[in-house]
C-alpha atoms as a PDB file:
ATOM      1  CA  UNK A   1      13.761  28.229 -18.823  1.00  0.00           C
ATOM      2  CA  UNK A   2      16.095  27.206 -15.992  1.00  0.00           C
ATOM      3  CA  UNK A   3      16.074  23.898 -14.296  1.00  0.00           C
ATOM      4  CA  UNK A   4      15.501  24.479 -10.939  1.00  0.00           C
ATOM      5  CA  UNK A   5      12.828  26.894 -12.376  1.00  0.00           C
ATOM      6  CA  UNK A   6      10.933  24.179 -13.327  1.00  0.00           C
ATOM      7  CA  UNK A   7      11.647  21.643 -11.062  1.00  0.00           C
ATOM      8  CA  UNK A   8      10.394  24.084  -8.822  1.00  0.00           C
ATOM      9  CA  UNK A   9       7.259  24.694 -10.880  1.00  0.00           C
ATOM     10  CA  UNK A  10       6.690  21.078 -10.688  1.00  0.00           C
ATOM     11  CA  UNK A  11       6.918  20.556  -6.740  1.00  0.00           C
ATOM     12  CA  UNK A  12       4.228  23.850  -6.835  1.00  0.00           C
ATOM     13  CA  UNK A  13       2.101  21.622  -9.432  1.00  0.00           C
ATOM     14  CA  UNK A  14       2.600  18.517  -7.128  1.00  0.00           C
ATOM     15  CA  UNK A  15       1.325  19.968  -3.539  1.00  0.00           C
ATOM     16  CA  UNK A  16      -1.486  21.456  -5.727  1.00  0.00           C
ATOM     17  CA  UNK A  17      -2.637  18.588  -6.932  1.00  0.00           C
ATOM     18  CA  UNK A  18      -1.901  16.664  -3.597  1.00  0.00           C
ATOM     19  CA  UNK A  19      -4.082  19.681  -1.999  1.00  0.00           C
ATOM     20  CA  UNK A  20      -7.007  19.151  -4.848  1.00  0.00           C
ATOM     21  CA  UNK A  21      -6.829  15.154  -3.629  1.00  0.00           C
ATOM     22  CA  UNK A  22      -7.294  16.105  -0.193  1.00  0.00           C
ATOM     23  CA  UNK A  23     -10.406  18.623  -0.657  1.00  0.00           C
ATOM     24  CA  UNK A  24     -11.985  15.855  -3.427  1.00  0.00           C
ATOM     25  CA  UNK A  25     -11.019  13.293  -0.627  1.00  0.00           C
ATOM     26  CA  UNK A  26     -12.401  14.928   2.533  1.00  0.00           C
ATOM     27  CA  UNK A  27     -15.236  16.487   1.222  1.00  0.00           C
ATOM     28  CA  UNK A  28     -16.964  13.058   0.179  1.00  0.00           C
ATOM     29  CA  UNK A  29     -15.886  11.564   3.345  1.00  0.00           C
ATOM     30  CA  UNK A  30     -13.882   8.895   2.314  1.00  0.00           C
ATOM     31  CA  UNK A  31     -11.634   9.206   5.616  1.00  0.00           C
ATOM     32  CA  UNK A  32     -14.259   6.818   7.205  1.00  0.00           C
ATOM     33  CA  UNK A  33     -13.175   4.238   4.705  1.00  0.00           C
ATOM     34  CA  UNK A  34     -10.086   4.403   4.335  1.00  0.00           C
ATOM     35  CA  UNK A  35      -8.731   6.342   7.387  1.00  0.00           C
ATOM     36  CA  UNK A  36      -4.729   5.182   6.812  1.00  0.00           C
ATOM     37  CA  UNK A  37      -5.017   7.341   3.753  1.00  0.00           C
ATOM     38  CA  UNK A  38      -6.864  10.180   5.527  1.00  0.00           C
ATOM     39  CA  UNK A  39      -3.553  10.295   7.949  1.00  0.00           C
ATOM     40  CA  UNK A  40      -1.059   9.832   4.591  1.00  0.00           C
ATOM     41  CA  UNK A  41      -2.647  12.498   3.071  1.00  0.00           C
ATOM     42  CA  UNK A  42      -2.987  14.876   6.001  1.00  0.00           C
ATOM     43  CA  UNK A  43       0.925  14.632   6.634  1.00  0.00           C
ATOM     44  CA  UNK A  44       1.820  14.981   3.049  1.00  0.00           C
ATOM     45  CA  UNK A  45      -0.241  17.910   2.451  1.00  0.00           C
ATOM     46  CA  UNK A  46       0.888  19.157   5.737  1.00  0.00           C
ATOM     47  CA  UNK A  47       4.485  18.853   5.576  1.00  0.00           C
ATOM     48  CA  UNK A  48       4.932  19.982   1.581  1.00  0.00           C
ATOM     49  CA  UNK A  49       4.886  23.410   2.368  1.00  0.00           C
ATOM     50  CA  UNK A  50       7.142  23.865   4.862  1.00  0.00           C
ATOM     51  CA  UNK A  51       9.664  20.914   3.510  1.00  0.00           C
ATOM     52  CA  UNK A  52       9.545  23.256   0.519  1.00  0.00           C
ATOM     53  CA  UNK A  53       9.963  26.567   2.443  1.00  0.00           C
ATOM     54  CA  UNK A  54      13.181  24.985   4.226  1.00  0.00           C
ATOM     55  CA  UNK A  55      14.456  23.354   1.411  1.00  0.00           C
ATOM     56  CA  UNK A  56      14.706  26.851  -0.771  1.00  0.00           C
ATOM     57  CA  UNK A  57      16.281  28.438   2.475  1.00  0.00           C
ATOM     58  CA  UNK A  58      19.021  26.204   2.592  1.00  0.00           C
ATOM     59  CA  UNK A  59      19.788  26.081  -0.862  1.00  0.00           C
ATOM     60  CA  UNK A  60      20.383  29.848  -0.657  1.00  0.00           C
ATOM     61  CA  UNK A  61      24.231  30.767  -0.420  1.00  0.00           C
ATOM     62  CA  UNK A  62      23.859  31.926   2.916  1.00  0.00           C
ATOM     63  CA  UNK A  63      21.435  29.157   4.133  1.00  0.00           C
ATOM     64  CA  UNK A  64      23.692  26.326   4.618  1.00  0.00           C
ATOM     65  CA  UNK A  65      23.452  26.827   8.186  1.00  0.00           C
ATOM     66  CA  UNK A  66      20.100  26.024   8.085  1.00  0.00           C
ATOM     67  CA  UNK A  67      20.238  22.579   6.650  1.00  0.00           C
ATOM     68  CA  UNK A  68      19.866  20.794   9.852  1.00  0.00           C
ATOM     69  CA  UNK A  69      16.141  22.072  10.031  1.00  0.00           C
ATOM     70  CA  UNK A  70      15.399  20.771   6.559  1.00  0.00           C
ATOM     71  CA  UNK A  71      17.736  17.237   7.148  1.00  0.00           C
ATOM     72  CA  UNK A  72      15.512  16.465  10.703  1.00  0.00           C
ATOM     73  CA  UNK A  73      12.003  17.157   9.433  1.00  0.00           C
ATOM     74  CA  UNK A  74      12.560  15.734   6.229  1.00  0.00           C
ATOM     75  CA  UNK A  75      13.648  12.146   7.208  1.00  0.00           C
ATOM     76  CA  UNK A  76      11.425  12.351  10.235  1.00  0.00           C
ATOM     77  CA  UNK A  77       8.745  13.108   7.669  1.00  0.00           C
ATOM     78  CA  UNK A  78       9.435  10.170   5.329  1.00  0.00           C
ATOM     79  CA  UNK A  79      10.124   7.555   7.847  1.00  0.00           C
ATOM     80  CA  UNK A  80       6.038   8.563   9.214  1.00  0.00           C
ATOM     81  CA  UNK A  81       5.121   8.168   5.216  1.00  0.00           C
ATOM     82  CA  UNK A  82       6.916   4.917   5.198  1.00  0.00           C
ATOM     83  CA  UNK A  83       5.166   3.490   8.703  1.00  0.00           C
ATOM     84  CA  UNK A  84       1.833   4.971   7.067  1.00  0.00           C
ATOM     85  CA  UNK A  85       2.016   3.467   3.853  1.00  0.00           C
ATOM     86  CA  UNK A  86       2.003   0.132   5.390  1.00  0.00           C
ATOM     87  CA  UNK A  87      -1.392   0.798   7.108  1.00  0.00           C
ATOM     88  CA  UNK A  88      -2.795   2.431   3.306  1.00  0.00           C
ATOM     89  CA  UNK A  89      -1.528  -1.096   1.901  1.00  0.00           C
ATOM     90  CA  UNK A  90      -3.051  -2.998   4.510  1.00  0.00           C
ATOM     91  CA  UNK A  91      -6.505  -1.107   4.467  1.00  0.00           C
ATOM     92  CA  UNK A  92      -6.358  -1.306   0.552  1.00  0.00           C
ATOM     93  CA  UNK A  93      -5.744  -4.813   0.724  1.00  0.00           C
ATOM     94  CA  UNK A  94      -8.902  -5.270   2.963  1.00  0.00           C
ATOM     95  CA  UNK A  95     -10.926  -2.837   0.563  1.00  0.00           C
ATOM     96  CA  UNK A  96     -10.363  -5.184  -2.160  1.00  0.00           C
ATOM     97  CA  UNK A  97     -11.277  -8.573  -0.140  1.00  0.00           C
ATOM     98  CA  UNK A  98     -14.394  -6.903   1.616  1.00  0.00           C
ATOM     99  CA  UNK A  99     -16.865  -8.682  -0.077  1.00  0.00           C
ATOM    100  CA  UNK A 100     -14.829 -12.114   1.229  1.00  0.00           C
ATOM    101  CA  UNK A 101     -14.431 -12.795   4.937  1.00  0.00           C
ATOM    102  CA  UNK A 102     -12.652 -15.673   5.342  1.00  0.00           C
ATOM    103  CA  UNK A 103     -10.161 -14.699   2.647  1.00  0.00           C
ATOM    104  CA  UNK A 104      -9.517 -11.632   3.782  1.00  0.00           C
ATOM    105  CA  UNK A 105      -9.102 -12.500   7.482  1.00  0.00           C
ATOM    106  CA  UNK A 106      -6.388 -15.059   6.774  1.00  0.00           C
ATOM    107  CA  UNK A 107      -4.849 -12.902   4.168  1.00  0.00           C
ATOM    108  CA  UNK A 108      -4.550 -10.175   6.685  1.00  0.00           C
ATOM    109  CA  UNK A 109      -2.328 -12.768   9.096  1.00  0.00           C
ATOM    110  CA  UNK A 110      -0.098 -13.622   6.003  1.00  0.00           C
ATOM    111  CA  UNK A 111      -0.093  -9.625   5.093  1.00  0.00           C
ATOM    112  CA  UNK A 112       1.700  -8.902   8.569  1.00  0.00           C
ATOM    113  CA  UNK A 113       4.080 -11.341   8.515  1.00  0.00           C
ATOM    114  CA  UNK A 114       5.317 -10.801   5.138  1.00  0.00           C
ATOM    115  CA  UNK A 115       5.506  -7.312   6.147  1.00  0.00           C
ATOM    116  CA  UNK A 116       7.666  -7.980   8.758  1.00  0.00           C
ATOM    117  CA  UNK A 117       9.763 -10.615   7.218  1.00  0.00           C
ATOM    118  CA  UNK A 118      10.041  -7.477   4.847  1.00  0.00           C
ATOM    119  CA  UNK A 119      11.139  -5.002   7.338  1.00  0.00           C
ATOM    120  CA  UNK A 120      13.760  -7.268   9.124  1.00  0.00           C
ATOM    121  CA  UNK A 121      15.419  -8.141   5.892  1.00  0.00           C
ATOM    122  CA  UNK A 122      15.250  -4.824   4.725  1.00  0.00           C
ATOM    123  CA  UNK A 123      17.240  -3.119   8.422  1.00  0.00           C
ATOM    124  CA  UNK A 124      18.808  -6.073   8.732  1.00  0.00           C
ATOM    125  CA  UNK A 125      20.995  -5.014   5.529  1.00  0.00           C
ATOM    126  CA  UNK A 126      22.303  -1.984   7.007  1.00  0.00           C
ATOM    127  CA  UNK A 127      25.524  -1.627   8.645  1.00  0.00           C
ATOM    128  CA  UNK A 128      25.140  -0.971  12.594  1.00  0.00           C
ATOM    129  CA  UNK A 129      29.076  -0.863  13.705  1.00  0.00           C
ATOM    130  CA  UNK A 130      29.678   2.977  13.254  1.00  0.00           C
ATOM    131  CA  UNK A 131      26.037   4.513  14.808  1.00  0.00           C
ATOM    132  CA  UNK A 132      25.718   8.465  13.062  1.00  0.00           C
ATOM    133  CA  UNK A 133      23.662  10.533  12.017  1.00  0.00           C
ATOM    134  CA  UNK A 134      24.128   9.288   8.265  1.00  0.00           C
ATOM    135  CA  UNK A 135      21.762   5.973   9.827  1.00  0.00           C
ATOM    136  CA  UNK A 136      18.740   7.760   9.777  1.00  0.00           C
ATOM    137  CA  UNK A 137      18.621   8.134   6.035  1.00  0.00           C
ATOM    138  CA  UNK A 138      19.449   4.528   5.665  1.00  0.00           C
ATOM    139  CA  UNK A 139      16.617   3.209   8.219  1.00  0.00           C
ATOM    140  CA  UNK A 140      14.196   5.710   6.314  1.00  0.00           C
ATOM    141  CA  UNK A 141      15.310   4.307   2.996  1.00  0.00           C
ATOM    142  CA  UNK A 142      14.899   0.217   4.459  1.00  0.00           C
ATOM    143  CA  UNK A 143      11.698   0.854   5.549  1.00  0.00           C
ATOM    144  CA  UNK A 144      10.582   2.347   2.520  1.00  0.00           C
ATOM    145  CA  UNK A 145      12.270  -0.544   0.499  1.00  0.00           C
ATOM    146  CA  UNK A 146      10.462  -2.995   2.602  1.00  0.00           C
ATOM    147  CA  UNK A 147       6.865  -0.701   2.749  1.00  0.00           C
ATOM    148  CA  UNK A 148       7.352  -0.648  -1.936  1.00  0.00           C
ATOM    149  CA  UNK A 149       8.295  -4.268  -1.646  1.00  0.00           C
ATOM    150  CA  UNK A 150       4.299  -5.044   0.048  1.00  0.00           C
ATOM    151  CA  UNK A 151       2.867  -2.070  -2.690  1.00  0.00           C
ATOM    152  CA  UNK A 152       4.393  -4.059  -5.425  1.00  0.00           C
ATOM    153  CA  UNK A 153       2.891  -7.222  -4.484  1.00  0.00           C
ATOM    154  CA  UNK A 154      -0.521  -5.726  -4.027  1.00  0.00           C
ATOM    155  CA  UNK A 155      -0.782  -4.054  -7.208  1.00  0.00           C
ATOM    156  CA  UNK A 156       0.111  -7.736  -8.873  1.00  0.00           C
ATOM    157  CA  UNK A 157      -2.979  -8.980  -6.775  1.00  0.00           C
ATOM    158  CA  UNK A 158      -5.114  -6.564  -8.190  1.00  0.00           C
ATOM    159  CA  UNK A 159      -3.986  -7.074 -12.065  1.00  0.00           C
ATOM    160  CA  UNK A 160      -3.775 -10.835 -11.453  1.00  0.00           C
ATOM    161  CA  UNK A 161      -7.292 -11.365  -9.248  1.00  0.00           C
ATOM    162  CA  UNK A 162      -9.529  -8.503 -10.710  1.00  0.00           C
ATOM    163  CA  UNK A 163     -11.934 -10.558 -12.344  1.00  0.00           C
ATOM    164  CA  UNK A 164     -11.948 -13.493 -10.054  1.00  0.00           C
ATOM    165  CA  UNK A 165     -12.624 -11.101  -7.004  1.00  0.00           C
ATOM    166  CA  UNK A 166     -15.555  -9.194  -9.333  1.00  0.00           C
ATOM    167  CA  UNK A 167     -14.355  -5.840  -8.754  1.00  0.00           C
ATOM    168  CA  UNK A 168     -13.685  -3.065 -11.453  1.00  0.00           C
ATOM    169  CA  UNK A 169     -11.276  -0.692 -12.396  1.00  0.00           C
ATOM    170  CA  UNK A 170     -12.994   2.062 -11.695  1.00  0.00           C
ATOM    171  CA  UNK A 171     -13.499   1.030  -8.301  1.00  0.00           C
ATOM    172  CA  UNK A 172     -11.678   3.779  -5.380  1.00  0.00           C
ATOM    173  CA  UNK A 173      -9.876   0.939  -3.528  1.00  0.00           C
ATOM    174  CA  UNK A 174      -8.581  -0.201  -6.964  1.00  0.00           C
ATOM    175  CA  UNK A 175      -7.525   3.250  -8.402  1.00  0.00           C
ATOM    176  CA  UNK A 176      -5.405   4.218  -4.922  1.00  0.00           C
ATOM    177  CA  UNK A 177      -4.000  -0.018  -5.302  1.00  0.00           C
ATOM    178  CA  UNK A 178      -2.746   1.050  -8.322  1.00  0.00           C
ATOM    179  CA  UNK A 179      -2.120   4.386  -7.943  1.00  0.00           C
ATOM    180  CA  UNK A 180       0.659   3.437  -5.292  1.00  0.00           C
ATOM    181  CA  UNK A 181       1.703   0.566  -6.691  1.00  0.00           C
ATOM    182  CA  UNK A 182       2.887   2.354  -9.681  1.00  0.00           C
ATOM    183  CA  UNK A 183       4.391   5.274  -7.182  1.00  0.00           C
ATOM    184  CA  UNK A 184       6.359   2.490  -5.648  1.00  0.00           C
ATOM    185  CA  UNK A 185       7.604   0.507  -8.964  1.00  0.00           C
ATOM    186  CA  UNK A 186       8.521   4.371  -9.615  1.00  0.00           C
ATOM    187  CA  UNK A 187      10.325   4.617  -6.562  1.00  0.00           C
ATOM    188  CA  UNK A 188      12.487   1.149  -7.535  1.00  0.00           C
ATOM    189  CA  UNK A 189      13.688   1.901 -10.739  1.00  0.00           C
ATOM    190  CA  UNK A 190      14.806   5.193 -10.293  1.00  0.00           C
ATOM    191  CA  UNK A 191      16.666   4.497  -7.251  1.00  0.00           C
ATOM    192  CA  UNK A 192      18.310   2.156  -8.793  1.00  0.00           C
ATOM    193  CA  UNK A 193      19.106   4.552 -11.855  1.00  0.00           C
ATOM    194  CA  UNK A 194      19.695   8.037 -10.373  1.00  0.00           C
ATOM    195  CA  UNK A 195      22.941   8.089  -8.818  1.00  0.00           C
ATOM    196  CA  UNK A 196      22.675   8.811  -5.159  1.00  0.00           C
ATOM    197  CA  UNK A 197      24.998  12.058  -5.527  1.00  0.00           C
ATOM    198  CA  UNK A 198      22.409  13.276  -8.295  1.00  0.00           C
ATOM    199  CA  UNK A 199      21.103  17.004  -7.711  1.00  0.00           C
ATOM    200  CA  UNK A 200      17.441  17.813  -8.054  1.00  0.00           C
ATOM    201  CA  UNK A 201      17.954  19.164 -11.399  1.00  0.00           C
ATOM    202  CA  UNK A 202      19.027  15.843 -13.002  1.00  0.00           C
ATOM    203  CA  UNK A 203      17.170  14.946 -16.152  1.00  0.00           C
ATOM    204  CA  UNK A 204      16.011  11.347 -14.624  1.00  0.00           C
ATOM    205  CA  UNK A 205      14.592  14.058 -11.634  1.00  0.00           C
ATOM    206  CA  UNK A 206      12.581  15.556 -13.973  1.00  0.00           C
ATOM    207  CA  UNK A 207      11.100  11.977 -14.986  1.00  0.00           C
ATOM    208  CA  UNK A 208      10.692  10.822 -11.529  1.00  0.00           C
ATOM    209  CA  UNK A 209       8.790  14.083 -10.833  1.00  0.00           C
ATOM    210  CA  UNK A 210       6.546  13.674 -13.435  1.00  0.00           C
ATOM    211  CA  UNK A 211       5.687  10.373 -12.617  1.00  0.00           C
ATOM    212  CA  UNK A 212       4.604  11.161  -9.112  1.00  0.00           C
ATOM    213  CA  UNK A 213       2.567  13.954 -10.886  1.00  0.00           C
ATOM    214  CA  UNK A 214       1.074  11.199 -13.229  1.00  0.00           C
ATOM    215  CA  UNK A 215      -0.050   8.933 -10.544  1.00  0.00           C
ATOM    216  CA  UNK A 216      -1.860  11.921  -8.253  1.00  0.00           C
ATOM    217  CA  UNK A 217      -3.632  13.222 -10.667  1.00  0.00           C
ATOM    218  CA  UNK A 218      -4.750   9.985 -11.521  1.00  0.00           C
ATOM    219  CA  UNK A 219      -5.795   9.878  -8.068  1.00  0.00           C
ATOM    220  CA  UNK A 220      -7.718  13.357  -8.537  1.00  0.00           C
ATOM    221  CA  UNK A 221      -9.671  11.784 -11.636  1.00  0.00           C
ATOM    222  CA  UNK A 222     -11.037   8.846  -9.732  1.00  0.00           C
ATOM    223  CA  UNK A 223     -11.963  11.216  -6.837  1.00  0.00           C
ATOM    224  CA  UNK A 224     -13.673  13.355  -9.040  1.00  0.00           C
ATOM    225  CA  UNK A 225     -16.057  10.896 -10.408  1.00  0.00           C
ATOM    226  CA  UNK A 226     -18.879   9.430  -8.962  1.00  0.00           C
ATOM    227  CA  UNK A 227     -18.151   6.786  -6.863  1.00  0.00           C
ATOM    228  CA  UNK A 228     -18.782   3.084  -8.283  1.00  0.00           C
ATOM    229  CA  UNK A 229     -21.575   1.150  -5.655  1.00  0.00           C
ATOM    230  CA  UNK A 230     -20.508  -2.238  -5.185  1.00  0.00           C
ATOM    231  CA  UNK A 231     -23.166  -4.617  -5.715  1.00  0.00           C
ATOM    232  CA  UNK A 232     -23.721  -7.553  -3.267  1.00  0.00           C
ATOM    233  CA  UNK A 233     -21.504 -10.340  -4.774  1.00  0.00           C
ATOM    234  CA  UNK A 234     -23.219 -13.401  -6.217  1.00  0.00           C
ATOM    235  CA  UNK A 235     -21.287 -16.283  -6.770  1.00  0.00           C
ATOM    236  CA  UNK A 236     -22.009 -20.147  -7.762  1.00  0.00           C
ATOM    237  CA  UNK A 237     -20.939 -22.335  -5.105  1.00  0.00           C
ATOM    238  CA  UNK A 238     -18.825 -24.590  -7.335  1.00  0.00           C
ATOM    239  CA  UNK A 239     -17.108 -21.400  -7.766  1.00  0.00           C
ATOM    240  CA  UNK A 240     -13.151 -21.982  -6.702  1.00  0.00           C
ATOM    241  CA  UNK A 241     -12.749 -18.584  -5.353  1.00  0.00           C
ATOM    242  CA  UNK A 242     -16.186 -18.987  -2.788  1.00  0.00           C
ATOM    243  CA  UNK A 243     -14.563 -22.420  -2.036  1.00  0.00           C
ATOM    244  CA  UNK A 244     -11.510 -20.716  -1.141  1.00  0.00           C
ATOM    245  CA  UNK A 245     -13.647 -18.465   0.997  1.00  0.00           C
ATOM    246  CA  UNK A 246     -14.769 -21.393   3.001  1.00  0.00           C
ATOM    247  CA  UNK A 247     -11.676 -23.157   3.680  1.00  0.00           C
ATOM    248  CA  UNK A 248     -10.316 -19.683   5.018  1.00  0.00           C
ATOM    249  CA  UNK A 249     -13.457 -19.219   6.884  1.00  0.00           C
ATOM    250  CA  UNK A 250     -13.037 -22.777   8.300  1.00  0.00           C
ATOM    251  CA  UNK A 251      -9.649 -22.457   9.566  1.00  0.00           C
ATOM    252  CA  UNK A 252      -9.131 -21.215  12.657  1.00  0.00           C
ATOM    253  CA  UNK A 253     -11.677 -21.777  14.325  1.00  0.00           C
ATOM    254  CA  UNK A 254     -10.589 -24.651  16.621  1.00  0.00           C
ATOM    255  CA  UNK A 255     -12.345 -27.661  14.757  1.00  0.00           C
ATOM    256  CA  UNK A 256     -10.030 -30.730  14.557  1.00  0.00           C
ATOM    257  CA  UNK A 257     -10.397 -33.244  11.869  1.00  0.00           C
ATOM    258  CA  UNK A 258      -8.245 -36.345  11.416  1.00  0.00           C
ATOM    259  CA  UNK A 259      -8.757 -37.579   7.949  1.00  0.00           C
ATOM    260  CA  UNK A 260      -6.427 -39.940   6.297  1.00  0.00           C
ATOM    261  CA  UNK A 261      -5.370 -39.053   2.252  1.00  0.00           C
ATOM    262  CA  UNK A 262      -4.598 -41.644  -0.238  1.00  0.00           C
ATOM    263  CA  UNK A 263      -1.519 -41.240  -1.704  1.00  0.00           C
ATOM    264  CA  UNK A 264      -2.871 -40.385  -5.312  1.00  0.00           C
ATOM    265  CA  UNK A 265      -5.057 -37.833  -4.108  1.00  0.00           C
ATOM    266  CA  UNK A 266      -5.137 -34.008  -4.973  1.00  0.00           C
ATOM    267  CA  UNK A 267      -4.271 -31.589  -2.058  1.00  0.00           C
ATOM    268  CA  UNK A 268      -7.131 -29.253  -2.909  1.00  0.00           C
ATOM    269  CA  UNK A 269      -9.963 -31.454  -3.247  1.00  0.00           C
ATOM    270  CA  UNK A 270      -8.950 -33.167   0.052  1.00  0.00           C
ATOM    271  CA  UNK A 271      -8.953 -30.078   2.021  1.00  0.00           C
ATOM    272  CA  UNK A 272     -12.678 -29.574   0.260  1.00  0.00           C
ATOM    273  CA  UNK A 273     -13.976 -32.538   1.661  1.00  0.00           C
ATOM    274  CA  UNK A 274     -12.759 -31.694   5.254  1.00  0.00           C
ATOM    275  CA  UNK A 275     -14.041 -28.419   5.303  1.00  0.00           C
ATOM    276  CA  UNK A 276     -17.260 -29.875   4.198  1.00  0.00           C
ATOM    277  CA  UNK A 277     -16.754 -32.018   6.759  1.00  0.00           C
ATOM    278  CA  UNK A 278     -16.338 -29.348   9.499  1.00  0.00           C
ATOM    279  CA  UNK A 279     -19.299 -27.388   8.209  1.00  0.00           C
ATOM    280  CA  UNK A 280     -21.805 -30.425   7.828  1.00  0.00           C
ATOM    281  CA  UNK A 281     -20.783 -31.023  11.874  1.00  0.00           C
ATOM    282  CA  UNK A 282     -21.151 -27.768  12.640  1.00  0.00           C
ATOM    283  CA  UNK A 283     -24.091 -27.499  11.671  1.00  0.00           C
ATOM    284  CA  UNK A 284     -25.858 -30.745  12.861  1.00  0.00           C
ATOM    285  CA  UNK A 285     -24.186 -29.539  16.553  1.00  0.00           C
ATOM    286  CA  UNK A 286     -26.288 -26.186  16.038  1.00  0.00           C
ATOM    287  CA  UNK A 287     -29.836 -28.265  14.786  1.00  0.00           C
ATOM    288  CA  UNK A 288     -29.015 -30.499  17.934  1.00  0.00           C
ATOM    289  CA  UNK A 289     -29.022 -27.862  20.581  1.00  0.00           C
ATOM    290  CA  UNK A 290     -31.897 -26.234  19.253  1.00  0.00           C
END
């Protein structure tokens, strides 16, 4: 069987599957949970086609004067995955703190600005002093750098705080975490291993492909089941992950507390004591005006 045979059998496999996703996706109406992955999925399923359609004319031996129309779309395509992705990560990131305000509020604010310390390291790396044409691959490629950077972190939060954060691995939020996680570790290693001057027909291609394939139809599976009901969380409140949730909850909020730390005392545990501090005066200012 030829190569591009079946490295075109696998792109047909890979917008069917994507196209499964979306139907399994829409019709149970997760777009009103997580609507950053409504939009990813709408312009991947949207764009396959015709990215494929192009890409086959130019390839042709008389098609070459057609590759503009595949080079434009195609980068102006993966730069909107790469600004999109960063909204999915965000909104899974959320997904998996729901059940804890406080923690998820401030990890939001650190979420943005390691996403842009991300981004500005990332384009700041590219060379600016001869502006072409041959920059828009290289801005597509930083921001998608900086966009797997944040996917890689987040699926280490997920294997790392699974169990403290009471969630399961069969929950939707944590199937799409790892799901793209694993798409973007896939994304690092190969680049790093396929020589940029590869052709599509390369046996690491064939790898990377099925990878992709892998992680989608992963994706189809946990659509495809019943959805997991999260059950209201109940945790002890010597519990170090609720106590987190306070302190995050705490700060913020414009309360100002002077306390004074002895030298040999632990960080943590002082911080405790202040928040406890800021809620026990909080809350003798609320019995007070009532």
């Amino acid at each position: 069987m030829p190569l591009d045979f079946m490295m075109s059998l696998m792109s047909v496999v890979e917008f069917a599957l994507w196209a499964t996703l979306g139907f399994l996706f829409w019709k149970k109406g997760l777009q009103k949970r997580f609507p950053a992955i409504n939009v990813y999925l709408a312009l991947r399923i949207g764009s396959m086609p015709i990215l494929l359609g192009l890409l086959y004319i130019q390839a042709q031996p008389w098609g070459h004067q057609y590759f503009p129309f595949y080079f434009y779309p195609y980068w102006a395509v993966y730069i909107a995955s790469a600004i999109s992705l960063f909204f999915v990560t965000l909104e899974i990131f959320r997904s998996v703190l729901s059940a804890f305000s406080g923690l998820m509020r401030l990890g939001t604010v650190v979420f943005r600005w390691v996403a842009l310390v991300s981004a500005v390291a990332s384009l700041g790396s590219i060379s600016y002093s001869h502006p072409s044409v041959s920059l828009i691959p290289d801005i597509a490629l930083a921001l998608m750098r900086s966009v797997s950077i944040l996917e890689l972190c987040l699926l280490g939060f997920i294997c790392l705080c699974i169990h403290a954060l009471q969630l399961s691995f069969k929950d939707l939020a944590v199937g799409f975490g790892l799901g793209f996680g694993l798409m973007s570790a896939n994304d690092v290693i190969f680049s790093a291993v396929i020589p940029a001057s590869s052709t599509l027909t390369a046996p690491l291609q064939f790898a990377y492909e099925a990878f992709i394939l892998l992680s989608v139809g992963m994706w189809v599976v946990y659509c495809a089941m019943p959805e997991r009901v999260r059950k209201p969380l109940v945790m002890p409140a010597n519990s170090t992950i609720y106590r987190w949730n306070e302190i995050a909850s705490a700060l913020g909020h414009g309360t100002h507390v002077a306390v004074q730390q002895p030298a040999n005392g632990f960080f943590l545990t002082d911080v405790e004591r202040v928040v406890d501090k800021v809620l026990t005066r909080n809350l003798q200012s609320n019995e007070s005006k009532s």
